[in-house]
C-alpha atoms as a PDB file:
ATOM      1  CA  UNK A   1      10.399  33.667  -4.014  1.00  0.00           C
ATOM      2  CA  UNK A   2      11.944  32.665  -0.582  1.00  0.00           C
ATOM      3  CA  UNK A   3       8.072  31.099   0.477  1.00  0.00           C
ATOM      4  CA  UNK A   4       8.457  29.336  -2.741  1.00  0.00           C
ATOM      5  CA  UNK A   5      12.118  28.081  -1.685  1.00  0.00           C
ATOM      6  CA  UNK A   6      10.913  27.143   1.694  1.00  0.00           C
ATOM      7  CA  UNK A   7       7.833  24.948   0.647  1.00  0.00           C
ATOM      8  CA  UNK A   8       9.806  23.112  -2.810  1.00  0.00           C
ATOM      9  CA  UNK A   9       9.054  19.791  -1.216  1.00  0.00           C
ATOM     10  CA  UNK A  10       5.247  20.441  -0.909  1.00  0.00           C
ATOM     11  CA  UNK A  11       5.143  22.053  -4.429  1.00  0.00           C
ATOM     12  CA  UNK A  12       6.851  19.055  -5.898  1.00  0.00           C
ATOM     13  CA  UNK A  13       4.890  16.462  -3.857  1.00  0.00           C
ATOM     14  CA  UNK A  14       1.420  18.156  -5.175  1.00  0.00           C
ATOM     15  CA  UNK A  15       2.593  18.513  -8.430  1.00  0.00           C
ATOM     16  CA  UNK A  16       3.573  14.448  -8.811  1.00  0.00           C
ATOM     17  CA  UNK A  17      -0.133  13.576  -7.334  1.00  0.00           C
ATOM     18  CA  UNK A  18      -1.617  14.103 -11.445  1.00  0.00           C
ATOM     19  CA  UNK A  19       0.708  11.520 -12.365  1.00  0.00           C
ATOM     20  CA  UNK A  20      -1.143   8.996 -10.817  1.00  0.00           C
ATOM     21  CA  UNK A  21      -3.845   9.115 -12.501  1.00  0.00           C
ATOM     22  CA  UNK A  22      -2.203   9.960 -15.473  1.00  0.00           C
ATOM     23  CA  UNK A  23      -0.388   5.966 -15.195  1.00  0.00           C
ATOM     24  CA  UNK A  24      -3.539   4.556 -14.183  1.00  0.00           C
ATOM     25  CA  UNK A  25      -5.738   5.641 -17.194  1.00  0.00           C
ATOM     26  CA  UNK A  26      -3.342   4.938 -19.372  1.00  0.00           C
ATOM     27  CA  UNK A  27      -2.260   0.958 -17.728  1.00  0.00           C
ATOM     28  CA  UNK A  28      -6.471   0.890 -18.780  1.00  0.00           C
ATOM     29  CA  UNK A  29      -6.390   2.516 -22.062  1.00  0.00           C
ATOM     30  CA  UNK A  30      -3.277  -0.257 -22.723  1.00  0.00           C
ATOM     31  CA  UNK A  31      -5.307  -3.637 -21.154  1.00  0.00           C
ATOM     32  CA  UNK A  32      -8.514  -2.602 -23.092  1.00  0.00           C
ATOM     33  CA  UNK A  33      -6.086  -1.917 -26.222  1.00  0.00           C
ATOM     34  CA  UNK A  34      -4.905  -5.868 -26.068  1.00  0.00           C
ATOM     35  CA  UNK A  35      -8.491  -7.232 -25.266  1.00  0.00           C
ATOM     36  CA  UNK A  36      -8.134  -7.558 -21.032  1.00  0.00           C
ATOM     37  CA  UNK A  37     -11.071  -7.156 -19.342  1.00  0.00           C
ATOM     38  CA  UNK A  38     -10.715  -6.221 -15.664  1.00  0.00           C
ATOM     39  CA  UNK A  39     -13.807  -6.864 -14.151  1.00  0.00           C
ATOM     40  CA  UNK A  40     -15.318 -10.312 -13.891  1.00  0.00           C
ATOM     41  CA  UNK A  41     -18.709  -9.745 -13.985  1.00  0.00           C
ATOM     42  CA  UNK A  42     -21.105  -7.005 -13.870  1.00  0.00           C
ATOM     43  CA  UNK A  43     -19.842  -6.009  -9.965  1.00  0.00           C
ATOM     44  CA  UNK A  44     -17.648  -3.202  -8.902  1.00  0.00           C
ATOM     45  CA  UNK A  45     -15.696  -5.539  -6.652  1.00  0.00           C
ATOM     46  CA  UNK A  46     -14.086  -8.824  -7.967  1.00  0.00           C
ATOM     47  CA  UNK A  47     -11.976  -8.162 -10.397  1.00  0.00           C
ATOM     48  CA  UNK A  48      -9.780 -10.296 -12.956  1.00  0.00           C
ATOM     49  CA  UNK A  49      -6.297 -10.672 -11.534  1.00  0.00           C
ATOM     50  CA  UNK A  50      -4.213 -10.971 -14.230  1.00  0.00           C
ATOM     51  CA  UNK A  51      -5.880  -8.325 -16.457  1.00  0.00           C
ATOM     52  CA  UNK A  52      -5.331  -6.093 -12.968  1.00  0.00           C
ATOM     53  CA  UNK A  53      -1.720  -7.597 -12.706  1.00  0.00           C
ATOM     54  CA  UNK A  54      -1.175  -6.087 -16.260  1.00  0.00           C
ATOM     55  CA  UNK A  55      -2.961  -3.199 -15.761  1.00  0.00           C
ATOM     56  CA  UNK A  56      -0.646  -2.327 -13.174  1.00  0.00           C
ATOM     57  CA  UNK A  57       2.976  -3.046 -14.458  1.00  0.00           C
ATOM     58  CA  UNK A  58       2.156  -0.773 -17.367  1.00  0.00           C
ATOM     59  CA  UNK A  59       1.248   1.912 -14.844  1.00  0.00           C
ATOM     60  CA  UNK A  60       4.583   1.448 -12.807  1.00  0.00           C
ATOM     61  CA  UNK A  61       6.643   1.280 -16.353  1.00  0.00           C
ATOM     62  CA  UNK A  62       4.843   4.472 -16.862  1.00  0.00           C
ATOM     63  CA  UNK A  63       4.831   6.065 -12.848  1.00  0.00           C
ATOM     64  CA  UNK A  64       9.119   4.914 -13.124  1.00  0.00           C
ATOM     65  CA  UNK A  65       9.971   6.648 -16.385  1.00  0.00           C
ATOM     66  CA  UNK A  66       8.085   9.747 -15.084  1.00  0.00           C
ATOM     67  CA  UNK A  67       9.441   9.476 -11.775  1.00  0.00           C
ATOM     68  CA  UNK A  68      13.074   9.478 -13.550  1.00  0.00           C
ATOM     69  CA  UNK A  69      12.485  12.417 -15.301  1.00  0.00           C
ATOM     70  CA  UNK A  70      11.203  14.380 -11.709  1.00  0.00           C
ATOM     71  CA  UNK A  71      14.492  13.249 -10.583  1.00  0.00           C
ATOM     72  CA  UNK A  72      16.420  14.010 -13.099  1.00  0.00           C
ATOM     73  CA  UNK A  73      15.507  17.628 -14.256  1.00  0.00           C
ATOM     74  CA  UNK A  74      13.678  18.973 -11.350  1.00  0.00           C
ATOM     75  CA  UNK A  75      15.140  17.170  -7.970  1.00  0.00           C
ATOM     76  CA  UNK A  76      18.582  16.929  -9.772  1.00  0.00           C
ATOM     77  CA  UNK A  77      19.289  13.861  -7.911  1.00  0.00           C
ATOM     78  CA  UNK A  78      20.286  10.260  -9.530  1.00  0.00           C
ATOM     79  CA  UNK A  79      17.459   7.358  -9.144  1.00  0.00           C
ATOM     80  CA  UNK A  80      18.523   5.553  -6.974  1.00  0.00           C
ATOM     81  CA  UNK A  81      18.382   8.061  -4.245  1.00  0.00           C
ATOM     82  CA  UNK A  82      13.602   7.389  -4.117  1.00  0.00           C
ATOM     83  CA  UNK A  83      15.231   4.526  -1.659  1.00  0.00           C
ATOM     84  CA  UNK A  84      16.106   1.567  -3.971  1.00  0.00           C
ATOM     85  CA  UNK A  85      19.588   0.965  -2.263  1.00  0.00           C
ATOM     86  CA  UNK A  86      20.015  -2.691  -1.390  1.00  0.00           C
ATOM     87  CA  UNK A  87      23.248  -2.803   0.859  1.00  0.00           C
ATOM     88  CA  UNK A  88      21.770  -4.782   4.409  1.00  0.00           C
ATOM     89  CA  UNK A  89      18.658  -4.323   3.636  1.00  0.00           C
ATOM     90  CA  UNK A  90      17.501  -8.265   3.436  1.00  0.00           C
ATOM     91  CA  UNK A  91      17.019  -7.666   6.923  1.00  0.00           C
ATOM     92  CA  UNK A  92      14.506  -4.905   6.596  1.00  0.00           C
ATOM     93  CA  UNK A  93      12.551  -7.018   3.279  1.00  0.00           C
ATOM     94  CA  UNK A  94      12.434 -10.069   5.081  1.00  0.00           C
ATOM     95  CA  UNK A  95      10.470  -8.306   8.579  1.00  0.00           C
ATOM     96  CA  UNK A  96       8.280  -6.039   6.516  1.00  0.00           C
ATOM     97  CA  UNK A  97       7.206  -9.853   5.035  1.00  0.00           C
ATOM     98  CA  UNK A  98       6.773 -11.488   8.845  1.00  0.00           C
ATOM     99  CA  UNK A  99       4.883  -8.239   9.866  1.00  0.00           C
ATOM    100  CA  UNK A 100       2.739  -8.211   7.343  1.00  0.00           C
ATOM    101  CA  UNK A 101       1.734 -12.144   7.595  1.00  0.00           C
ATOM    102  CA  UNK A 102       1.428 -12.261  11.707  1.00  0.00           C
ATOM    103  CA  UNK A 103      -0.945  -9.178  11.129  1.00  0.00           C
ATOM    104  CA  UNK A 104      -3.364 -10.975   9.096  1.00  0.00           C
ATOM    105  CA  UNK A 105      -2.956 -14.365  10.638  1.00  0.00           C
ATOM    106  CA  UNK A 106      -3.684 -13.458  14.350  1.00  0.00           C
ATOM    107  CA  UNK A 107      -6.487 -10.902  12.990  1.00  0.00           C
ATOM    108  CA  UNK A 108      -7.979 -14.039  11.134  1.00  0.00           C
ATOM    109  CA  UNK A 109      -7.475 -16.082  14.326  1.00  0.00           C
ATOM    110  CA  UNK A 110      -9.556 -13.407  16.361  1.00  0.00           C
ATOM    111  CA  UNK A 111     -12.288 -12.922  14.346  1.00  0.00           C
ATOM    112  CA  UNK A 112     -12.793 -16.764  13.632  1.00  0.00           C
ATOM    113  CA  UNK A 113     -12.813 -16.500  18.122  1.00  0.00           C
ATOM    114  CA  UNK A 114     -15.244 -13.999  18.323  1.00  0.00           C
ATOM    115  CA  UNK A 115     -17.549 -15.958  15.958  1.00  0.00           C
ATOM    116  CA  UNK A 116     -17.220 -12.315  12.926  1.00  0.00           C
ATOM    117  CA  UNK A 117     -16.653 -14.938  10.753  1.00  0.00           C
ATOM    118  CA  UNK A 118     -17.542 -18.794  10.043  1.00  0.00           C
ATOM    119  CA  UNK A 119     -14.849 -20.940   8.436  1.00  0.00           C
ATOM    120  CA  UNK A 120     -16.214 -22.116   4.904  1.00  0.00           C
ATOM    121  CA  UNK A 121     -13.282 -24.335   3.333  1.00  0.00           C
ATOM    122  CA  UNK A 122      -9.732 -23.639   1.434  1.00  0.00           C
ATOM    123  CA  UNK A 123      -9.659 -23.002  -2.504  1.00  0.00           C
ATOM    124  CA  UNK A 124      -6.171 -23.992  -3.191  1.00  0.00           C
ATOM    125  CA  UNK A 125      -4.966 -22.852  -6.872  1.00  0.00           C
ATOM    126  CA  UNK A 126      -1.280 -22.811  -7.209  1.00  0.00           C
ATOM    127  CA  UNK A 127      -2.107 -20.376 -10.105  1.00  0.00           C
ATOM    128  CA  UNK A 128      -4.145 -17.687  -9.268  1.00  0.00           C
ATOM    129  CA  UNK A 129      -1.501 -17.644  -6.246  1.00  0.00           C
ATOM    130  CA  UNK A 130       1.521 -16.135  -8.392  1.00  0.00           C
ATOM    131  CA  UNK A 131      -0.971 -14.061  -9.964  1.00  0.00           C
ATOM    132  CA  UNK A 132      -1.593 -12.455  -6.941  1.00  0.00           C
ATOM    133  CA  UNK A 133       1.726 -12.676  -5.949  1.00  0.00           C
ATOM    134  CA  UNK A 134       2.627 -10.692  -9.122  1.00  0.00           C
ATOM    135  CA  UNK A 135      -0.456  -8.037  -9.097  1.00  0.00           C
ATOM    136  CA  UNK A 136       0.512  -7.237  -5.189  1.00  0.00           C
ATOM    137  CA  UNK A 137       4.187  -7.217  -5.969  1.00  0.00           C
ATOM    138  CA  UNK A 138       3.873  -4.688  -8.610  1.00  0.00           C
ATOM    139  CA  UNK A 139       0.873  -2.632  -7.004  1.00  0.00           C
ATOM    140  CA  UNK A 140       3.141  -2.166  -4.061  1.00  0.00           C
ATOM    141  CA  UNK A 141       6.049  -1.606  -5.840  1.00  0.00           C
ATOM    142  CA  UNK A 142       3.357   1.181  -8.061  1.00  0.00           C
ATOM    143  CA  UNK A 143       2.124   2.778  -4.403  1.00  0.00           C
ATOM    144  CA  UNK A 144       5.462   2.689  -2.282  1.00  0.00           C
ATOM    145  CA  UNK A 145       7.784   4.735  -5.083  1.00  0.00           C
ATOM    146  CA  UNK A 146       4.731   7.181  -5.243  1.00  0.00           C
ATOM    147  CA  UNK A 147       4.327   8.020  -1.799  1.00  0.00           C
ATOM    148  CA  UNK A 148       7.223   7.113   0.006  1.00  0.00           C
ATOM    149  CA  UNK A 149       9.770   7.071  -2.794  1.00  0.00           C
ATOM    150  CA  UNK A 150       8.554  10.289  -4.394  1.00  0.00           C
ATOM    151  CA  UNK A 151       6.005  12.246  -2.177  1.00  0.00           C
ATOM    152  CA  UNK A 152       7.376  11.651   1.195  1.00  0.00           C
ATOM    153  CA  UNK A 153      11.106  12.350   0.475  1.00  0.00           C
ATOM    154  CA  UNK A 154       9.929  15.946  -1.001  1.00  0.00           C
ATOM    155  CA  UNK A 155       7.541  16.605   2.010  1.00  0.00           C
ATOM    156  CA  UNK A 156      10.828  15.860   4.526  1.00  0.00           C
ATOM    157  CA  UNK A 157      12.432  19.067   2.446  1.00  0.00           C
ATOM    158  CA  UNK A 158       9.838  21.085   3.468  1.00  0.00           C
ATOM    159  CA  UNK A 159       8.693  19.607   6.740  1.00  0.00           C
ATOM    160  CA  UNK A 160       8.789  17.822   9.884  1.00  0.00           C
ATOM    161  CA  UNK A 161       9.181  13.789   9.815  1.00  0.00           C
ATOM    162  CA  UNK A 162       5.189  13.974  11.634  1.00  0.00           C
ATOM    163  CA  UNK A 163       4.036  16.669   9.469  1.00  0.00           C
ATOM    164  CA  UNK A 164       5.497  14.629   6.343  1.00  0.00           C
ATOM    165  CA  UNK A 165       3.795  11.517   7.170  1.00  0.00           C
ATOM    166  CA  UNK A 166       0.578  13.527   7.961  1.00  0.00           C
ATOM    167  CA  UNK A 167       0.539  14.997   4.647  1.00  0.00           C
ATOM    168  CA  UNK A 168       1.803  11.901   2.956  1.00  0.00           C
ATOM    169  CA  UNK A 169      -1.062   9.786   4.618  1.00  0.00           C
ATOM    170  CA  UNK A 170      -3.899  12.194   3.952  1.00  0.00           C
ATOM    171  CA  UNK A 171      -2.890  11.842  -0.015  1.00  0.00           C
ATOM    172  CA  UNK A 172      -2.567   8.178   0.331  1.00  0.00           C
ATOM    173  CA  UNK A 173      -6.118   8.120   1.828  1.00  0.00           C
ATOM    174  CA  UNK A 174      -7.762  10.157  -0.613  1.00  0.00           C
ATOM    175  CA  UNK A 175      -6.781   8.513  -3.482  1.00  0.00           C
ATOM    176  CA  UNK A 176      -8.482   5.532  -2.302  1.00  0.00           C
ATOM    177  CA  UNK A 177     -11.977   7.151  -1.830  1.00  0.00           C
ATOM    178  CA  UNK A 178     -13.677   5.827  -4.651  1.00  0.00           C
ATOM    179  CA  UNK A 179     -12.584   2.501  -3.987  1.00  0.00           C
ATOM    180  CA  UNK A 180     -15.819   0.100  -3.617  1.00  0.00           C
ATOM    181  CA  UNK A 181     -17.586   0.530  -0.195  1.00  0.00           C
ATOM    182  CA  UNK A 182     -15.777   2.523   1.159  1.00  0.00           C
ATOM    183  CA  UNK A 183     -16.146   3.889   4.634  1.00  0.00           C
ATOM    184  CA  UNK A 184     -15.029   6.876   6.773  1.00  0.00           C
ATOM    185  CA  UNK A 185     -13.287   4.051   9.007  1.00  0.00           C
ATOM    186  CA  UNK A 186     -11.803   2.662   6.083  1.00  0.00           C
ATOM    187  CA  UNK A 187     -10.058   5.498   4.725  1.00  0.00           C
ATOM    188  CA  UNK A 188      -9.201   6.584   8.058  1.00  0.00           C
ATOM    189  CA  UNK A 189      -7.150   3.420   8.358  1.00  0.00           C
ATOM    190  CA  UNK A 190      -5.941   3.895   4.916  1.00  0.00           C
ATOM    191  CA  UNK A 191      -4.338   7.345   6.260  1.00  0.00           C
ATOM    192  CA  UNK A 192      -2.821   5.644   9.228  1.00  0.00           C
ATOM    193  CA  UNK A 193      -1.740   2.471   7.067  1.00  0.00           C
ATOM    194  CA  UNK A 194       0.441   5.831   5.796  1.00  0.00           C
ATOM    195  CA  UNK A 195       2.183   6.278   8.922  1.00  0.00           C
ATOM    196  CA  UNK A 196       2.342   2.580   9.311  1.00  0.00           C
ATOM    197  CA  UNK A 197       4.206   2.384   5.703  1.00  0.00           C
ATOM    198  CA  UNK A 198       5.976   5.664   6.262  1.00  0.00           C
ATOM    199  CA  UNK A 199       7.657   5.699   9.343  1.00  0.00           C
ATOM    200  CA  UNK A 200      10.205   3.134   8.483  1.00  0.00           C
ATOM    201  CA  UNK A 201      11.280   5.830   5.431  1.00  0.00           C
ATOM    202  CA  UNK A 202      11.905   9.154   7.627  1.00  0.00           C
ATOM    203  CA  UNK A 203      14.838   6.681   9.439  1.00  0.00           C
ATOM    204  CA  UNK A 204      16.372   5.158   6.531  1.00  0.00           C
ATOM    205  CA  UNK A 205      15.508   6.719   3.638  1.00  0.00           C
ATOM    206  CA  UNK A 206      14.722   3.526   2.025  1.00  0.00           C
ATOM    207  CA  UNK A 207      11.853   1.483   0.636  1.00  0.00           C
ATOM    208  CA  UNK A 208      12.524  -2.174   0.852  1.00  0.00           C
ATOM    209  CA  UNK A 209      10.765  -2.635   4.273  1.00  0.00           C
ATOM    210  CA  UNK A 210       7.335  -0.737   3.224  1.00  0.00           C
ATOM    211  CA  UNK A 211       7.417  -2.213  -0.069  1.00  0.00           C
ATOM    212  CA  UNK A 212       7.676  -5.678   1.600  1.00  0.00           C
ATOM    213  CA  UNK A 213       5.434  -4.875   4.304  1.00  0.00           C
ATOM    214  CA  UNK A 214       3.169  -3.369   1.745  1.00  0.00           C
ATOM    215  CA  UNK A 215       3.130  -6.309  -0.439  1.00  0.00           C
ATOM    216  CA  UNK A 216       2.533  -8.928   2.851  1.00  0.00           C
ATOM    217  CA  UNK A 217      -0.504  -6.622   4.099  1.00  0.00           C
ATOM    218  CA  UNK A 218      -2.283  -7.150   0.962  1.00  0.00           C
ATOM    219  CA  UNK A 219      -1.136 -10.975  -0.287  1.00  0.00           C
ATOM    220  CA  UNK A 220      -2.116 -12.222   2.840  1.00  0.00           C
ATOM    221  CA  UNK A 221      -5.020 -10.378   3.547  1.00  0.00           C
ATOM    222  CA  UNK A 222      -6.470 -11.726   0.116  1.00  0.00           C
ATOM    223  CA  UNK A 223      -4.973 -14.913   0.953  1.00  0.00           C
ATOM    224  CA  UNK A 224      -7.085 -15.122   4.226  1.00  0.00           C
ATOM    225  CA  UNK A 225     -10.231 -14.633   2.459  1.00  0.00           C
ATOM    226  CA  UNK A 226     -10.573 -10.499   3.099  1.00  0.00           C
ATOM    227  CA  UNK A 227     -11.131  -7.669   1.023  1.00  0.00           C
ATOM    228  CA  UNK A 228      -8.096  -5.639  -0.112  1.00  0.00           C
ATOM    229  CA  UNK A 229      -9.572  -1.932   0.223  1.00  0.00           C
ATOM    230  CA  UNK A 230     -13.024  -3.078  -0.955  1.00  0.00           C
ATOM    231  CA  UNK A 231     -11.756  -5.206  -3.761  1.00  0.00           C
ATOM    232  CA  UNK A 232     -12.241  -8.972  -3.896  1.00  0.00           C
ATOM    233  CA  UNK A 233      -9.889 -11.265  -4.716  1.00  0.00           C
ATOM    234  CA  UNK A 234      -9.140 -14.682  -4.853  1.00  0.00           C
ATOM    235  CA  UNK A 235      -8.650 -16.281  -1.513  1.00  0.00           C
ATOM    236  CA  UNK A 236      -7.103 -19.863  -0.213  1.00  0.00           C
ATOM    237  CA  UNK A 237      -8.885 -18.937   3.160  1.00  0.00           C
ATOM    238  CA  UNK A 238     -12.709 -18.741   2.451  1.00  0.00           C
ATOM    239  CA  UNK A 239     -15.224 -17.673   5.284  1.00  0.00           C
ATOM    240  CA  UNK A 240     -18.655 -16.071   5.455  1.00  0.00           C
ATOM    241  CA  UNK A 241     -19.122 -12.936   7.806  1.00  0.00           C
ATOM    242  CA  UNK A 242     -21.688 -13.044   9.990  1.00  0.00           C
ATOM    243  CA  UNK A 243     -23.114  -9.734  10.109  1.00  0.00           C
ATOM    244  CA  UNK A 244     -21.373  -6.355   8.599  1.00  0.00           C
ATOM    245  CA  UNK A 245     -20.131  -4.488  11.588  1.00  0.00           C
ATOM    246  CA  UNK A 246     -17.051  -2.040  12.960  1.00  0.00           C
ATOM    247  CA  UNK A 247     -15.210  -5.189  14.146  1.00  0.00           C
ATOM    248  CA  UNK A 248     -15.003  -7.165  11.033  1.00  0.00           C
ATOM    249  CA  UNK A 249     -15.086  -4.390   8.804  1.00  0.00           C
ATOM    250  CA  UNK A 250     -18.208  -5.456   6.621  1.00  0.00           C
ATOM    251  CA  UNK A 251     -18.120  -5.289   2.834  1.00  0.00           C
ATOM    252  CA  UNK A 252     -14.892  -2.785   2.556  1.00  0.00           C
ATOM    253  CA  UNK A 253     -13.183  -5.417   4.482  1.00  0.00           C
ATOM    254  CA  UNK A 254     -10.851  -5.467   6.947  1.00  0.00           C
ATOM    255  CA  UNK A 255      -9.010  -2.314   7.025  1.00  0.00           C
ATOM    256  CA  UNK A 256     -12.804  -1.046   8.062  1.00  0.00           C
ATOM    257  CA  UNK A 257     -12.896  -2.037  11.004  1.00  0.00           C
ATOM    258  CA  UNK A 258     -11.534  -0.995  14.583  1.00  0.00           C
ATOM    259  CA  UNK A 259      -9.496  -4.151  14.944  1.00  0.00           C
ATOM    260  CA  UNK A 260      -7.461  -2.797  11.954  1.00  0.00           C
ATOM    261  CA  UNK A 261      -7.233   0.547  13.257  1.00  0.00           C
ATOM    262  CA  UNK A 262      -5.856  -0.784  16.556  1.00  0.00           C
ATOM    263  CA  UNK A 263      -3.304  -2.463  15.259  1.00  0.00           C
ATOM    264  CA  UNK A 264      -2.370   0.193  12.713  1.00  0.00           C
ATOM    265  CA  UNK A 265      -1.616   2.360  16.028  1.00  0.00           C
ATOM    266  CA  UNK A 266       0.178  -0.291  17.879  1.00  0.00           C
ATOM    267  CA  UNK A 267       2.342  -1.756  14.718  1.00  0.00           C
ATOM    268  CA  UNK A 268       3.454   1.738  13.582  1.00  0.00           C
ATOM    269  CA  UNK A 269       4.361   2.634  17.456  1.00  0.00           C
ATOM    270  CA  UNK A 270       6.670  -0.798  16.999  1.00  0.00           C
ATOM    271  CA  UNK A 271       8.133   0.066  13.941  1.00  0.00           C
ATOM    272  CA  UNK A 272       8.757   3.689  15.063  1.00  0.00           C
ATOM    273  CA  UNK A 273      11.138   2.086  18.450  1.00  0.00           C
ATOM    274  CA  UNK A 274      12.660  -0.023  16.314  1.00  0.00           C
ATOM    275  CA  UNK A 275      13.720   1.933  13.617  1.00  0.00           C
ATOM    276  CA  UNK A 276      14.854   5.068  15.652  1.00  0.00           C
ATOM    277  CA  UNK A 277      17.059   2.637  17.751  1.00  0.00           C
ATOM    278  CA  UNK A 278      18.675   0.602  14.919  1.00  0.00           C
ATOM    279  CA  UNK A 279      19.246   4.308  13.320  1.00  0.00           C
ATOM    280  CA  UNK A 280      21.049   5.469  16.847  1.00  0.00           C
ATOM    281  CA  UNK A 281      22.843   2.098  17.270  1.00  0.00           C
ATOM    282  CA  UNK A 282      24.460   3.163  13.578  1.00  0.00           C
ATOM    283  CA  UNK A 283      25.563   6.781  14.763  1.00  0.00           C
END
């Protein structure tokens, strides 16, 4: 009984990990239901943004009310507490935004320099822009209450802020393994993209700044013409790679490739220094 005291956090983080595919079969069931079809075509990697867009808030509706109900009658804590708290925290939205944009602009910028990619032309659809905006909104909304809202708090009951983000990470890599073309380098920078959305949470308890930073990683790396985890989307930036390799991350994308991985390491390092000071500036 005390083992099982010691180790609640763990037990509880494990036990939420169902519910996520639980939301996402039923956010399908739902779209199929009304006549959405996700895919575009006869390919396992472009896919229908709006259909996807609807897919998803259906599965956060669901992921939320479930969520409530973990909190409720098994954490015993109010809502509010998975990190939703809004007092000076525009702060905190607005970098995770800035981070997220300056990482795929300069990582654009360097592979256009080292000739990874070839500059093809801009698709401009106003759009199919605040589609995106919406899908990426609500998918990192979706992924950031999972496993930093839910998973990570309960894993800091149990463990050690590293140990917690170690744990954390490894779940939020594996549940991106079947994604399309995937690679052992790409879900290895999945599991640091953990730390890198995780750290910010062990300091403040709070998800504005991973859910914004979240959200930027993904809208702009669509928007600059690469793959989101292996899944294509529409792009204003569009480019042709030269040749599949490490450095440009070949048909998974970017986050497969040792550009991404390096400045996985050296962005979470940043937003470890800056978080642990602004957290002793406030003691």
């Amino acid at each position: 009984m005390k083992e099982i005291i010691n180790h609640k956090g763990l037990i509880k983080s494990v036990l939420f990990i169902p519910i996520i595919f639980v939301s996402e079969i039923i956010g399908y069931l739902l779209i199929v239901f009304f006549g959405f079809e996700v895919l575009k075509s006869d390919t396992e990697t472009s896919f229908n943004e709006t259909s996807l867009a609807i897919q998803k808030i259906f599965s956060l509706l669901i992921t939320l009310l479930l969520i409530w109900v973990f909190m409720r009658y098994i954490d015993k804590q109010h809502f509010i507490k998975l990190g939703f708290q809004i007092n000076n925290r525009f702060k905190d939205f607005l970098y995770g935004i800035l981070l997220g944009f300056s990482i795929m602009f300069v990582a654009f910028l360097i592979l256009l320099f080292l000739e990874q990619i070839t500059f093809t032309g801009f698709n401009f659809d106003i759009n199919r822009i605040l589609v995106l905006i919406l899908l990426f909104v609500v998918g990192s909304v979706y992924e950031e209450v999972i496993f930093r809202g839910y998973v990570l708090k309960n894993l800091l009951e149990t463990f050690n802020p590293i140990k917690a983000l170690f744990i954390s990470s490894l779940f939020f890599s594996i549940i991106h393994g079947s994604n399309p073309n995937v690679t052992i380098l790409g879900l290895s920078n999945i599991f640091l993209a953990g730390f890198f959305l995780g750290t910010s949470y062990i300091f403040t308890k709070n998800l504005w700044f991973p859910v914004a930073l979240h959200f930027s990683w993904n809208f702009f790396q669509s928007i600059f013409g690469f793959r989101v985890s292996g899944l294509d989307f529409y792009s204003v930036i569009e480019f042709d790679i030269i040749e599949n390799n490490f450095l440009n991350g070949g048909e998974f994308g970017f986050e497969s490739s040792i550009l991404s991985n390096a400045i996985l390491v050296l962005s979470t390092l940043l937003i470890w220094k800056y978080f642990s000071s602004t957290v002793q500036k406030n003691i």
